[in-house]
Protein backbone atom coordinates (compact mmCIF):
# COMPACT_ATOMS: atom_id res chain seq x y z
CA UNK A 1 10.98 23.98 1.05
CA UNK A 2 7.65 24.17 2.69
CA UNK A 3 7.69 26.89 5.81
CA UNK A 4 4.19 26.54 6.98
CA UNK A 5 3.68 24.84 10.33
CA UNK A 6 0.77 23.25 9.70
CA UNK A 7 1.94 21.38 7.26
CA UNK A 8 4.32 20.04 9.81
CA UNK A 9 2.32 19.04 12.34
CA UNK A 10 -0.09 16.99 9.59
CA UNK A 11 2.82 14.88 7.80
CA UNK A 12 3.78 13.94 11.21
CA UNK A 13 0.27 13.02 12.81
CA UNK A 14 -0.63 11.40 9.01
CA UNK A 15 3.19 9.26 9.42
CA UNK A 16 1.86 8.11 13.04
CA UNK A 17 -1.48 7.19 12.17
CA UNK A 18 -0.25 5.13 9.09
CA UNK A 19 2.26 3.53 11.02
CA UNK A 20 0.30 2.74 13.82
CA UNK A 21 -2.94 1.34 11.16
CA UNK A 22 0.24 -0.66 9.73
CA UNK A 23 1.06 -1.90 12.65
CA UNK A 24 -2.68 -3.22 13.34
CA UNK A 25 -4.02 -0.42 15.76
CA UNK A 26 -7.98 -1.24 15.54
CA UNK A 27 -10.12 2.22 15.66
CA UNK A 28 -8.02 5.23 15.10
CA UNK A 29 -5.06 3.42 13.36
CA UNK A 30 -6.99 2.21 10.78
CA UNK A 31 -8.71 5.11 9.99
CA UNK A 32 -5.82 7.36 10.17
CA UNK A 33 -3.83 5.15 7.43
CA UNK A 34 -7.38 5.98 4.98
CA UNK A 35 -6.39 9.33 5.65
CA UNK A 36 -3.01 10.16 5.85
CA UNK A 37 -2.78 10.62 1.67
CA UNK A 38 -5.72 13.08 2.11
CA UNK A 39 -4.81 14.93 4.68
CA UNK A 40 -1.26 15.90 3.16
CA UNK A 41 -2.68 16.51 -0.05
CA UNK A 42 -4.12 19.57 1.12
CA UNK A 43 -0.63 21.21 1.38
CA UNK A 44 1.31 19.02 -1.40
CA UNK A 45 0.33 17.30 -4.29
CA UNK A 46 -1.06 13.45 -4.06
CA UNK A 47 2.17 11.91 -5.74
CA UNK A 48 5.14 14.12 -3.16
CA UNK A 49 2.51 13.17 -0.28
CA UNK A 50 2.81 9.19 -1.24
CA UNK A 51 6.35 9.71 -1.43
CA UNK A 52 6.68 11.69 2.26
CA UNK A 53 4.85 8.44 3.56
CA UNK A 54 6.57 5.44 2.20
CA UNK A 55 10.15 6.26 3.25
CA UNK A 56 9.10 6.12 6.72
CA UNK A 57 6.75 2.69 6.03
CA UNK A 58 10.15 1.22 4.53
CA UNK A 59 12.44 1.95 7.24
CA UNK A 60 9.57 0.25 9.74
CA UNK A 61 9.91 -2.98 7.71
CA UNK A 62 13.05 -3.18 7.49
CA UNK A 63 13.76 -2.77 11.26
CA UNK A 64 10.88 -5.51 11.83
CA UNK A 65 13.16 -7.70 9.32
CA UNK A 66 16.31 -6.74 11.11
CA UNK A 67 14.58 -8.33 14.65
């Protein structure tokens, strides 16, 4: 289990920014989804960062489908 704070506080910023570039936020959005691999790779390795990140994408598609 990770303890550190920081690491926190990046996987959720790196979530909202890919959600929010997913959902077709010009500017920041887009930028943020570019990033939010990178950014939680400094703390965890590429392939548990991916996987951190696309639970969260799934559940937002399937409540868009659910609508």
């Amino acid at each position: 289990m990770i303890l550190e704070p920081y690491f926190y506080l990046i996987a959720i910023v790196s979530v909202f920014m890919h959600g929010m570039g997913k959902g077709g936020l010009i500017g920041a959005g887009s930028f943020g989804s570019l990033l939010a691999i990178p950014m939680l790779s400094i703390f965890i390795p590429p392939f548990q960062a991916v996987a951190i990140l696309l639970l969260p994408l799934i559940f937002m598609d399937l409540s868009l489908i659910h609508i």
